[in-house]
PDB file of N, CA and C in Angstrom:
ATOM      1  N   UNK A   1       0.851  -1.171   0.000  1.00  0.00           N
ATOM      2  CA  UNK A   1       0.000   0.000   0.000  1.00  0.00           C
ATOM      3  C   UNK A   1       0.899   1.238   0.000  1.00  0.00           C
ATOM      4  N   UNK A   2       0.586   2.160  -0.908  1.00  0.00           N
ATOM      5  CA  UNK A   2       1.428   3.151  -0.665  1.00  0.00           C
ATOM      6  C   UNK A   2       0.948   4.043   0.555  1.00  0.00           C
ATOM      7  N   UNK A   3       2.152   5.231   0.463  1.00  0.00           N
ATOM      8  CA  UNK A   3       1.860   6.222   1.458  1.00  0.00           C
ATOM      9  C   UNK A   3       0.549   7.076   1.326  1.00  0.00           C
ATOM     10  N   UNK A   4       0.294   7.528   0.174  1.00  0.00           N
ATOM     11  CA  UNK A   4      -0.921   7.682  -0.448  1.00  0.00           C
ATOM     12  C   UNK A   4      -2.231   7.450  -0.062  1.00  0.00           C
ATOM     13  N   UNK A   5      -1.966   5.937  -0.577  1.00  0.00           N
ATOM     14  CA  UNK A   5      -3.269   5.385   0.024  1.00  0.00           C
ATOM     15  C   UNK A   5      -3.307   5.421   1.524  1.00  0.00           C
ATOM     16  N   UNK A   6      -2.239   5.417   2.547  1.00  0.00           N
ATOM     17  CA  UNK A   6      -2.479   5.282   3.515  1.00  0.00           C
ATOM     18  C   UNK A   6      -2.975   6.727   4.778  1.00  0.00           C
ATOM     19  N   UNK A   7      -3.234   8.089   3.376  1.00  0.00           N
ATOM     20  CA  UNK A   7      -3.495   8.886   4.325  1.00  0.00           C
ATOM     21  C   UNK A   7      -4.835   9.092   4.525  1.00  0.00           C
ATOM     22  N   UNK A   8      -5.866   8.379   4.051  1.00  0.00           N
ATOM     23  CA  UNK A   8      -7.362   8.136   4.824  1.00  0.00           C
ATOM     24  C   UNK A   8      -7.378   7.372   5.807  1.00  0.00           C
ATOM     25  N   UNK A   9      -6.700   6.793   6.118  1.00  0.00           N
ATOM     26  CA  UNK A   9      -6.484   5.729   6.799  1.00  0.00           C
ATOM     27  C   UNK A   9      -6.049   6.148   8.522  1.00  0.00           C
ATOM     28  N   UNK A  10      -5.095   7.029   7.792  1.00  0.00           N
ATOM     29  CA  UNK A  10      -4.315   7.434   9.430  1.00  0.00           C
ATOM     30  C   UNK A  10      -4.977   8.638   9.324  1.00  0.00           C
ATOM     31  N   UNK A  11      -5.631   9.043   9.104  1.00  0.00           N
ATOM     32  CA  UNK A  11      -6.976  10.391   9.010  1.00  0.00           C
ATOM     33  C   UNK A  11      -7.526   9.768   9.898  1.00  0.00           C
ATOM     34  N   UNK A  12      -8.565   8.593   9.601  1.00  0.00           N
ATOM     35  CA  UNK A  12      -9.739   8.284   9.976  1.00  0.00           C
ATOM     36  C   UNK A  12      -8.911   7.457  11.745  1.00  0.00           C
ATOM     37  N   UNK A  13      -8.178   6.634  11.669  1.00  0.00           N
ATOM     38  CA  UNK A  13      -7.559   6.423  12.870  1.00  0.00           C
ATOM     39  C   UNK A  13      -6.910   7.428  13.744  1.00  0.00           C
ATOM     40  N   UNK A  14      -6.807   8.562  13.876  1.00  0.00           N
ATOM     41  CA  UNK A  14      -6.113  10.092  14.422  1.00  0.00           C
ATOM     42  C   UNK A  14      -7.757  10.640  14.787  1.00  0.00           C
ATOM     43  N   UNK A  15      -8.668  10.359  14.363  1.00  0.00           N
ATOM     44  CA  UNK A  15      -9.761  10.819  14.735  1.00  0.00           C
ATOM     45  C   UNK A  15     -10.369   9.875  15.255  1.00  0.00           C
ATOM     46  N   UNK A  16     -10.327   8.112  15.139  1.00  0.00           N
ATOM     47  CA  UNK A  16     -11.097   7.422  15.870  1.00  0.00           C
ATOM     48  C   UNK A  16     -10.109   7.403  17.957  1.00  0.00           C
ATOM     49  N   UNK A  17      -9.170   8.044  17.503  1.00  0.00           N
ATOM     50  CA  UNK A  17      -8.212   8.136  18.684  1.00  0.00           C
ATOM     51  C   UNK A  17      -8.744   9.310  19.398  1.00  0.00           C
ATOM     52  N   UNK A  18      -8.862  10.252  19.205  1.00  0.00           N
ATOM     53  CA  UNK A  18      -9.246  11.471  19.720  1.00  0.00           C
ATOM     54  C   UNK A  18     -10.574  11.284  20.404  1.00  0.00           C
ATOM     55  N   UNK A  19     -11.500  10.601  19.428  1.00  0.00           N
ATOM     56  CA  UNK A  19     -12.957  10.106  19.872  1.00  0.00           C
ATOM     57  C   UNK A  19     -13.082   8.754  21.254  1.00  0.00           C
ATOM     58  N   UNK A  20     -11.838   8.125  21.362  1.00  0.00           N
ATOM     59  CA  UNK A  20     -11.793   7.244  21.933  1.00  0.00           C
ATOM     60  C   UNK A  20     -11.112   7.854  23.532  1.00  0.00           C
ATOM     61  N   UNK A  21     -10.078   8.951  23.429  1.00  0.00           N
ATOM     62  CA  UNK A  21     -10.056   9.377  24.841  1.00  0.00           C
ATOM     63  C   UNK A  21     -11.080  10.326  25.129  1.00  0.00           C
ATOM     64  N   UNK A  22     -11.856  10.810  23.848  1.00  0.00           N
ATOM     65  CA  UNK A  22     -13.048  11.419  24.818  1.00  0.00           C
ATOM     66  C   UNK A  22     -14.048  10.486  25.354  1.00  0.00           C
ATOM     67  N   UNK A  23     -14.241   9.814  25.165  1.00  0.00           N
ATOM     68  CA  UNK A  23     -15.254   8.708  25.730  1.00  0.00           C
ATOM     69  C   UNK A  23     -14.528   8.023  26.489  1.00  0.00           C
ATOM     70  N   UNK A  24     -13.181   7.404  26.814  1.00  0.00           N
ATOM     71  CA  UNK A  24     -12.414   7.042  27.953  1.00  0.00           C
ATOM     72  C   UNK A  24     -12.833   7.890  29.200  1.00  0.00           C
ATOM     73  N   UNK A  25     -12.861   9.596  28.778  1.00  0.00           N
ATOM     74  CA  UNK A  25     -12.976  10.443  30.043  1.00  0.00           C
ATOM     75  C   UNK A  25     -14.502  10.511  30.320  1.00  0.00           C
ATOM     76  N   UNK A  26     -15.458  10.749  29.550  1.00  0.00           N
ATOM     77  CA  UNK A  26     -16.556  10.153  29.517  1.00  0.00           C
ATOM     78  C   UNK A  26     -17.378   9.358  30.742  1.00  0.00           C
ATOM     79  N   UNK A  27     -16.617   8.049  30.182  1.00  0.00           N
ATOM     80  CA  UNK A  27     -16.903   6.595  31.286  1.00  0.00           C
ATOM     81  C   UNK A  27     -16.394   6.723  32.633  1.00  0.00           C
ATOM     82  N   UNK A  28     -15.020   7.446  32.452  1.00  0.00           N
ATOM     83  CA  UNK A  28     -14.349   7.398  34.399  1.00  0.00           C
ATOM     84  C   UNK A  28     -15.246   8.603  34.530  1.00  0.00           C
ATOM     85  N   UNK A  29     -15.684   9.596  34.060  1.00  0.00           N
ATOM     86  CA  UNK A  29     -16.758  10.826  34.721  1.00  0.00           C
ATOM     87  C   UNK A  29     -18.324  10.290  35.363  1.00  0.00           C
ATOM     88  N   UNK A  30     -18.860   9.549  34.506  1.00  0.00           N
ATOM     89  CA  UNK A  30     -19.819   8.627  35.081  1.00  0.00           C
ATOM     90  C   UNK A  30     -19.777   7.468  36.019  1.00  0.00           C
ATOM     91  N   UNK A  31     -18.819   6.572  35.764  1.00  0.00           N
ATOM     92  CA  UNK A  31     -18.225   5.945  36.592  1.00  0.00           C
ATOM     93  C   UNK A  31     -17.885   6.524  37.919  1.00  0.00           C
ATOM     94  N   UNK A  32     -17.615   7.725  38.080  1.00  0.00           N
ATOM     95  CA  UNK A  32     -17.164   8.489  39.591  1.00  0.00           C
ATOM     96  C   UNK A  32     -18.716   8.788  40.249  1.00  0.00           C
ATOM     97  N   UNK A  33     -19.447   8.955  39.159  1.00  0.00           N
ATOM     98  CA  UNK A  33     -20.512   9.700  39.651  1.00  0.00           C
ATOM     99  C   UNK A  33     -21.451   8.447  40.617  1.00  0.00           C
ATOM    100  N   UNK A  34     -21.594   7.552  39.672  1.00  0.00           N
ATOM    101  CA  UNK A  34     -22.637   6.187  39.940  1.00  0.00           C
ATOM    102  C   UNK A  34     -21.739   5.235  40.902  1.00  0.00           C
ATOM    103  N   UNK A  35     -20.691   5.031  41.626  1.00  0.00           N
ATOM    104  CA  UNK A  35     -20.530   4.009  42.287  1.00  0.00           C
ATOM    105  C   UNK A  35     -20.786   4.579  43.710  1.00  0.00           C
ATOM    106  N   UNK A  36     -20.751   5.587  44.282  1.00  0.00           N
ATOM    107  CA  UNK A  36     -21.081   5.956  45.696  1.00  0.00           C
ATOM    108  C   UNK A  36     -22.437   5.290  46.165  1.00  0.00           C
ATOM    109  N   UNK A  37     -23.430   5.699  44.954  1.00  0.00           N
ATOM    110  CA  UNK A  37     -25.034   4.840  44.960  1.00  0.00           C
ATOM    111  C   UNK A  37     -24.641   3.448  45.075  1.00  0.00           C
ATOM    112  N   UNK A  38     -24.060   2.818  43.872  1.00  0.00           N
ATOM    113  CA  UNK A  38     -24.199   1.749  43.554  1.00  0.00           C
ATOM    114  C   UNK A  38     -23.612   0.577  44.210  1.00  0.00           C
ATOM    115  N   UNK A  39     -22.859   1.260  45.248  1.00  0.00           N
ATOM    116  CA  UNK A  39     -21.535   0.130  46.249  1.00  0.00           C
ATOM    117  C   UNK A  39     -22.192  -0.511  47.138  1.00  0.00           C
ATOM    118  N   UNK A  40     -22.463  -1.729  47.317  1.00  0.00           N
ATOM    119  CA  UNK A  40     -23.209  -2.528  48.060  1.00  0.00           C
ATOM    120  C   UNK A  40     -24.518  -2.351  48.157  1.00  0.00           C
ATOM    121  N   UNK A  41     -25.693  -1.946  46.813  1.00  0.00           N
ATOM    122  CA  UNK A  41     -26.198  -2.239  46.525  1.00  0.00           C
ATOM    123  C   UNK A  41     -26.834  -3.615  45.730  1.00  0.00           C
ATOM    124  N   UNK A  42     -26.107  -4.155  45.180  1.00  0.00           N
ATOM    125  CA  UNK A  42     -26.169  -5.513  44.601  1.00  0.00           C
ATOM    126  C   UNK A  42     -26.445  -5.348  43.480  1.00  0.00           C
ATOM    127  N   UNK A  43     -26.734  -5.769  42.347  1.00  0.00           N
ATOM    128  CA  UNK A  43     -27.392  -5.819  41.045  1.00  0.00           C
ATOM    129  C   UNK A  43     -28.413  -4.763  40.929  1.00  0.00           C
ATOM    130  N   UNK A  44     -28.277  -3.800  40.039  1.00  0.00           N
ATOM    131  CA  UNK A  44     -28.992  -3.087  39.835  1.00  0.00           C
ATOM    132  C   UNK A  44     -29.423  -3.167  38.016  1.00  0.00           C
ATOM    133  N   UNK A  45     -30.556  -3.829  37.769  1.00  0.00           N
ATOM    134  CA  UNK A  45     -31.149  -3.095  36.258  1.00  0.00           C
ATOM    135  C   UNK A  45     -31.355  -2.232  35.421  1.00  0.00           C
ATOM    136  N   UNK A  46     -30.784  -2.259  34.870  1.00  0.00           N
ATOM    137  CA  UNK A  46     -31.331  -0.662  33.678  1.00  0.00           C
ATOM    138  C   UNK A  46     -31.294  -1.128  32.459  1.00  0.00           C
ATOM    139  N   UNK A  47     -32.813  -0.713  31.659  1.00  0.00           N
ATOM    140  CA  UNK A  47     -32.978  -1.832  30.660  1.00  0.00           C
ATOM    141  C   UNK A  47     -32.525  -3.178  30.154  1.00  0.00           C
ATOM    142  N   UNK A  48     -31.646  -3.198  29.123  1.00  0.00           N
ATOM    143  CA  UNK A  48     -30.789  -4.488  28.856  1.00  0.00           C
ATOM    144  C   UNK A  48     -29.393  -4.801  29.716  1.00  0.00           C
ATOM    145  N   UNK A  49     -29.042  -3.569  30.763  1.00  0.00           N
ATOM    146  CA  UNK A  49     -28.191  -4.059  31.298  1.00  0.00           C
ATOM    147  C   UNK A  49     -28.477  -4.266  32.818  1.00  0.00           C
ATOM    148  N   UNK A  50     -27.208  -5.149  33.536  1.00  0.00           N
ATOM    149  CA  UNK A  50     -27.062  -5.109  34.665  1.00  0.00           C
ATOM    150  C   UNK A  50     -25.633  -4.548  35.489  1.00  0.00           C
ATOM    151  N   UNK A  51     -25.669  -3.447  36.402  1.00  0.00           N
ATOM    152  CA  UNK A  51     -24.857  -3.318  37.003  1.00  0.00           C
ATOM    153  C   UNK A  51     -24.887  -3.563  38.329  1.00  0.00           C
ATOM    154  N   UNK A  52     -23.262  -3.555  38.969  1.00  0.00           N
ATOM    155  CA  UNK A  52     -22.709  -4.182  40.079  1.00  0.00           C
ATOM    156  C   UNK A  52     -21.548  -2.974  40.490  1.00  0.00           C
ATOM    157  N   UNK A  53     -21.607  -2.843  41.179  1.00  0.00           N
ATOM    158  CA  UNK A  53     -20.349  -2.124  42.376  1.00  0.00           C
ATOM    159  C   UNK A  53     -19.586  -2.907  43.559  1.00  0.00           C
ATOM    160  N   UNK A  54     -18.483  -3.282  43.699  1.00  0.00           N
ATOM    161  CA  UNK A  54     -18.043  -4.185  44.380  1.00  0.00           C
ATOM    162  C   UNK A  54     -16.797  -3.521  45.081  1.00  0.00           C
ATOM    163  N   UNK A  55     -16.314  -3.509  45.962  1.00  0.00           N
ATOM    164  CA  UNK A  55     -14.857  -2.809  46.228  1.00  0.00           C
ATOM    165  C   UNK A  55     -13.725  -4.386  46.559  1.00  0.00           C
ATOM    166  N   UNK A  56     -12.544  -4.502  45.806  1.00  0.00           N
ATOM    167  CA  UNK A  56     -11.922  -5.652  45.413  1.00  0.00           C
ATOM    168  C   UNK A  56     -10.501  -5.524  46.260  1.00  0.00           C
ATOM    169  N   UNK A  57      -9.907  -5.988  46.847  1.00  0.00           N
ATOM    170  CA  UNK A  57      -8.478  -6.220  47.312  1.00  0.00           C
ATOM    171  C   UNK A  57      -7.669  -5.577  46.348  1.00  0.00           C
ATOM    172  N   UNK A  58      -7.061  -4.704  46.977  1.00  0.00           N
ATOM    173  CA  UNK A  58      -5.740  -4.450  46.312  1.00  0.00           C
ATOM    174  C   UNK A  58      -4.571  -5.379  45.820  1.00  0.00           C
ATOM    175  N   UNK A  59      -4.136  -4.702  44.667  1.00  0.00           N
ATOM    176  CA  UNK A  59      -3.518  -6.097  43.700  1.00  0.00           C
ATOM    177  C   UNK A  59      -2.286  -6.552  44.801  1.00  0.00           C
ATOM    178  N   UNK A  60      -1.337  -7.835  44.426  1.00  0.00           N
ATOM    179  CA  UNK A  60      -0.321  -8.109  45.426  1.00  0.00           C
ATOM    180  C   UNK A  60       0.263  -7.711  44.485  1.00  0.00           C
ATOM    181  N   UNK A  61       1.753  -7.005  44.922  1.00  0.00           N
ATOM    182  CA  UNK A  61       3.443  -6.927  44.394  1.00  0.00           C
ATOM    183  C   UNK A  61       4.075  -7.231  45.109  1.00  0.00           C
ATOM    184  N   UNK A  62       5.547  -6.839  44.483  1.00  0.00           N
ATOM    185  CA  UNK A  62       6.377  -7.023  45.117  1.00  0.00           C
ATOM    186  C   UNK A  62       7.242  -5.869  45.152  1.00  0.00           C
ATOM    187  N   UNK A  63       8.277  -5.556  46.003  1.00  0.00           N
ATOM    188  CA  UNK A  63       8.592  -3.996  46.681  1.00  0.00           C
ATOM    189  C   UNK A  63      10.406  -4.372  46.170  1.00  0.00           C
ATOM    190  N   UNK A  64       9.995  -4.172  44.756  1.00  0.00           N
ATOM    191  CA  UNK A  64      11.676  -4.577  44.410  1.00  0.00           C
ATOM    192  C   UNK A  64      13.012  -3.730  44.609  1.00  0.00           C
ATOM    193  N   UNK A  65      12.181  -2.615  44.812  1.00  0.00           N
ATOM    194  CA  UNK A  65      13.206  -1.319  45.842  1.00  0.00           C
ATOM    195  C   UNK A  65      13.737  -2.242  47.020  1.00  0.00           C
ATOM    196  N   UNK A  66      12.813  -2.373  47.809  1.00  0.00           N
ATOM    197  CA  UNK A  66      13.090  -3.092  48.758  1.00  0.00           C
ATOM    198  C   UNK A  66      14.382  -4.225  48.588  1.00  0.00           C
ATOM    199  N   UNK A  67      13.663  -5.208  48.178  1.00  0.00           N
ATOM    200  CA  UNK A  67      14.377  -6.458  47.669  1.00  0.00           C
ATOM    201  C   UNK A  67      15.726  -6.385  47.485  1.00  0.00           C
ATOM    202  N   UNK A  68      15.872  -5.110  46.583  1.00  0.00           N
ATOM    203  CA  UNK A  68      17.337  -4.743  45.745  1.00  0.00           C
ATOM    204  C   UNK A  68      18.192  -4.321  46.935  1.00  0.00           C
ATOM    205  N   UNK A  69      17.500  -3.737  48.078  1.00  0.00           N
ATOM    206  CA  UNK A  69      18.300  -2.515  49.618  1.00  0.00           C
ATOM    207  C   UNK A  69      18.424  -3.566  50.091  1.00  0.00           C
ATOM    208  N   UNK A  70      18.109  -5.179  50.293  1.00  0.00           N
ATOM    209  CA  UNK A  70      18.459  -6.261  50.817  1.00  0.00           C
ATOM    210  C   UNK A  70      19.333  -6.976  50.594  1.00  0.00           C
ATOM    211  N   UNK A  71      19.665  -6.525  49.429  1.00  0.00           N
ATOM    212  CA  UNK A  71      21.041  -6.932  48.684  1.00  0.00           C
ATOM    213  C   UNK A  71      20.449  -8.238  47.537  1.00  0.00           C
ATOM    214  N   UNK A  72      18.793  -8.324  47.542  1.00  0.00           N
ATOM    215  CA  UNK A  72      19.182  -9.572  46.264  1.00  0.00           C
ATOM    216  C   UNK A  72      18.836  -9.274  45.105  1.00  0.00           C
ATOM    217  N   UNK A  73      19.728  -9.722  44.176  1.00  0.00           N
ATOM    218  CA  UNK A  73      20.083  -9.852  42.921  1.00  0.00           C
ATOM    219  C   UNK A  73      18.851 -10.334  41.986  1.00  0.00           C
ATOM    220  N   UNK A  74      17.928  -9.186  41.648  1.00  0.00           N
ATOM    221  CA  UNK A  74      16.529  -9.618  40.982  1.00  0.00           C
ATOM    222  C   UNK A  74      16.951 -10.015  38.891  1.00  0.00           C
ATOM    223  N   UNK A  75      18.419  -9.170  38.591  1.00  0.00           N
ATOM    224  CA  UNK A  75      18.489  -9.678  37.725  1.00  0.00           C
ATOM    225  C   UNK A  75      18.142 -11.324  36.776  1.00  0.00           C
ATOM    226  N   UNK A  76      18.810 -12.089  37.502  1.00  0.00           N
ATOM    227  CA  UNK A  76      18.664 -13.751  36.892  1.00  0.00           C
ATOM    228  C   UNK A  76      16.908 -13.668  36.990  1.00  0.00           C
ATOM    229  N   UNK A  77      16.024 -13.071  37.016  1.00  0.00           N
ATOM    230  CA  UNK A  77      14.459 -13.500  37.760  1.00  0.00           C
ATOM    231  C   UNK A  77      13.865 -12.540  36.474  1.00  0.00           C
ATOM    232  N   UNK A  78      14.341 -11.581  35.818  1.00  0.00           N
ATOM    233  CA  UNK A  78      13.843 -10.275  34.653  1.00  0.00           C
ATOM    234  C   UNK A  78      13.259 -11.688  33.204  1.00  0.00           C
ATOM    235  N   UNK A  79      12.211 -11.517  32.868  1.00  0.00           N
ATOM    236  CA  UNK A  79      11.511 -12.085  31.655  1.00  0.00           C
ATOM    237  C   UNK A  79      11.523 -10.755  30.590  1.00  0.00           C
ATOM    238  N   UNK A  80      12.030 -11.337  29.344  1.00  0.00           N
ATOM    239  CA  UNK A  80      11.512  -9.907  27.987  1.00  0.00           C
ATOM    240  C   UNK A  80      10.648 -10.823  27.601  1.00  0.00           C
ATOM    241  N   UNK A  81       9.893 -10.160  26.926  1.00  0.00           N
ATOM    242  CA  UNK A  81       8.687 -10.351  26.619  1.00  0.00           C
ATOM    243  C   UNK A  81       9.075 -10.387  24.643  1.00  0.00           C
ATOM    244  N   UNK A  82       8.305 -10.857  23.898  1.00  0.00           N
ATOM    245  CA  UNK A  82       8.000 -11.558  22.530  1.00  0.00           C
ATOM    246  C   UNK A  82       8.192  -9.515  22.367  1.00  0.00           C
ATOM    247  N   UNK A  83       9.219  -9.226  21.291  1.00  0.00           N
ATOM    248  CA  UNK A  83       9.153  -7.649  20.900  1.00  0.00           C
ATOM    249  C   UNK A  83       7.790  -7.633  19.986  1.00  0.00           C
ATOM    250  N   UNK A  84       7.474  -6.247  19.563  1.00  0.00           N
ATOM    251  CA  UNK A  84       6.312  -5.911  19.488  1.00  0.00           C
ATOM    252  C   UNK A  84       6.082  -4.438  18.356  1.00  0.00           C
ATOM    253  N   UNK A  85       5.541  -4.469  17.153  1.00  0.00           N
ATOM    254  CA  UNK A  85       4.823  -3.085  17.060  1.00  0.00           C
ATOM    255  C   UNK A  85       4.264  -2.222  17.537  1.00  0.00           C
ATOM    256  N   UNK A  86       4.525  -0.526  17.566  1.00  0.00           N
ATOM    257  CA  UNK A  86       3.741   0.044  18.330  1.00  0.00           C
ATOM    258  C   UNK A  86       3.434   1.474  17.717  1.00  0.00           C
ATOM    259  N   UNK A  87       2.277   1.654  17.210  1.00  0.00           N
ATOM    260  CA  UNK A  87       2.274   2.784  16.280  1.00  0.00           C
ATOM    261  C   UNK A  87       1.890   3.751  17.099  1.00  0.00           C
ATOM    262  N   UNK A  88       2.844   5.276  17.162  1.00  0.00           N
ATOM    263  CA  UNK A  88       2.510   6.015  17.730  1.00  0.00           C
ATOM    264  C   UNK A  88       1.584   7.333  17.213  1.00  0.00           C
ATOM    265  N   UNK A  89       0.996   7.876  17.643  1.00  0.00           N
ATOM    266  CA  UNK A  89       0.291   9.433  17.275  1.00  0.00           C
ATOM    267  C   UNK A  89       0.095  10.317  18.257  1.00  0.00           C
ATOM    268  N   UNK A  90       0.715  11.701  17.395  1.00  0.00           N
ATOM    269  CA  UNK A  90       0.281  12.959  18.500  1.00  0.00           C
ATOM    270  C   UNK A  90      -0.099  13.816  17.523  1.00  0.00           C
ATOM    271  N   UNK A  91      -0.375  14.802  18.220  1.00  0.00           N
ATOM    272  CA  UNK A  91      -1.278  15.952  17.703  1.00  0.00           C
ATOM    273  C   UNK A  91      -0.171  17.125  17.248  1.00  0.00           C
ATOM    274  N   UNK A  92       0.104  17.530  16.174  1.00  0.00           N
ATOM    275  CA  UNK A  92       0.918  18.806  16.068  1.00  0.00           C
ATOM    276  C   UNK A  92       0.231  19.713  15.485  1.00  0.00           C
ATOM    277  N   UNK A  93       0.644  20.999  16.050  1.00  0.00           N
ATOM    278  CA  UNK A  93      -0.619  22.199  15.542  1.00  0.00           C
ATOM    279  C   UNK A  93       1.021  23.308  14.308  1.00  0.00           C
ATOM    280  N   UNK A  94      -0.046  23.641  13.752  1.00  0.00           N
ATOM    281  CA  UNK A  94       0.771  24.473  12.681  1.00  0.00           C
ATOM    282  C   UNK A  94       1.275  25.677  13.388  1.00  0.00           C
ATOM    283  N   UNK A  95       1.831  25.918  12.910  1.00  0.00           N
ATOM    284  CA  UNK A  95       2.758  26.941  13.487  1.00  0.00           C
ATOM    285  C   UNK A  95       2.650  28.499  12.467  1.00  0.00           C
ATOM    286  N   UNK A  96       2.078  29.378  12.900  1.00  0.00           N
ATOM    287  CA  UNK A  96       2.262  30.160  12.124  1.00  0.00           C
ATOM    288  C   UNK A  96       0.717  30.738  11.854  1.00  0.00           C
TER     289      UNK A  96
END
């Protein structure tokens, strides 16, 4: 595909991005609003859906600051992961 062809493309994806953190902020704005009600209420209905509010354990880690001020050697224990594509986009405004 040329470059050409590919500028509807990264048009229409630069705008489905923009549309997607506004509705990211969106959901955590509603989301803040509705769980104070909704927390140990149980199942609540609204038309085709059902919601739930639950408050969950904090995740476990591990305090590898720590670990390392103990003197052990977390190197031999590090996994890389399968490398990866990663297409980036930002916004640049014209100048002038």
């Amino acid at each position: 595909m040329s470059l050409e062809n590919l500028k509807p493309i990264l048009t229409e994806y630069a705008e489905l991005h923009v549309t997607k953190k506004t509705i990211e902020a969106r959901l955590k704005e509603l989301g803040e609003q509705v769980r104070p009600t909704l927390m140990g209420q149980g199942a609540v209905v609204v038309g085709d859906y059902q919601f739930d509010c639950t408050q969950q354990a904090g995740r476990k880690t591990l305090d590898k600051k720590a670990m390392e001020a103990d003197g052990i050697d977390l190197e031999p224990y590090y996994k890389v992961g399968a490398p990866f594509t990663k297409l980036n986009i930002k916004e640049i405004k014209n100048v002038g």
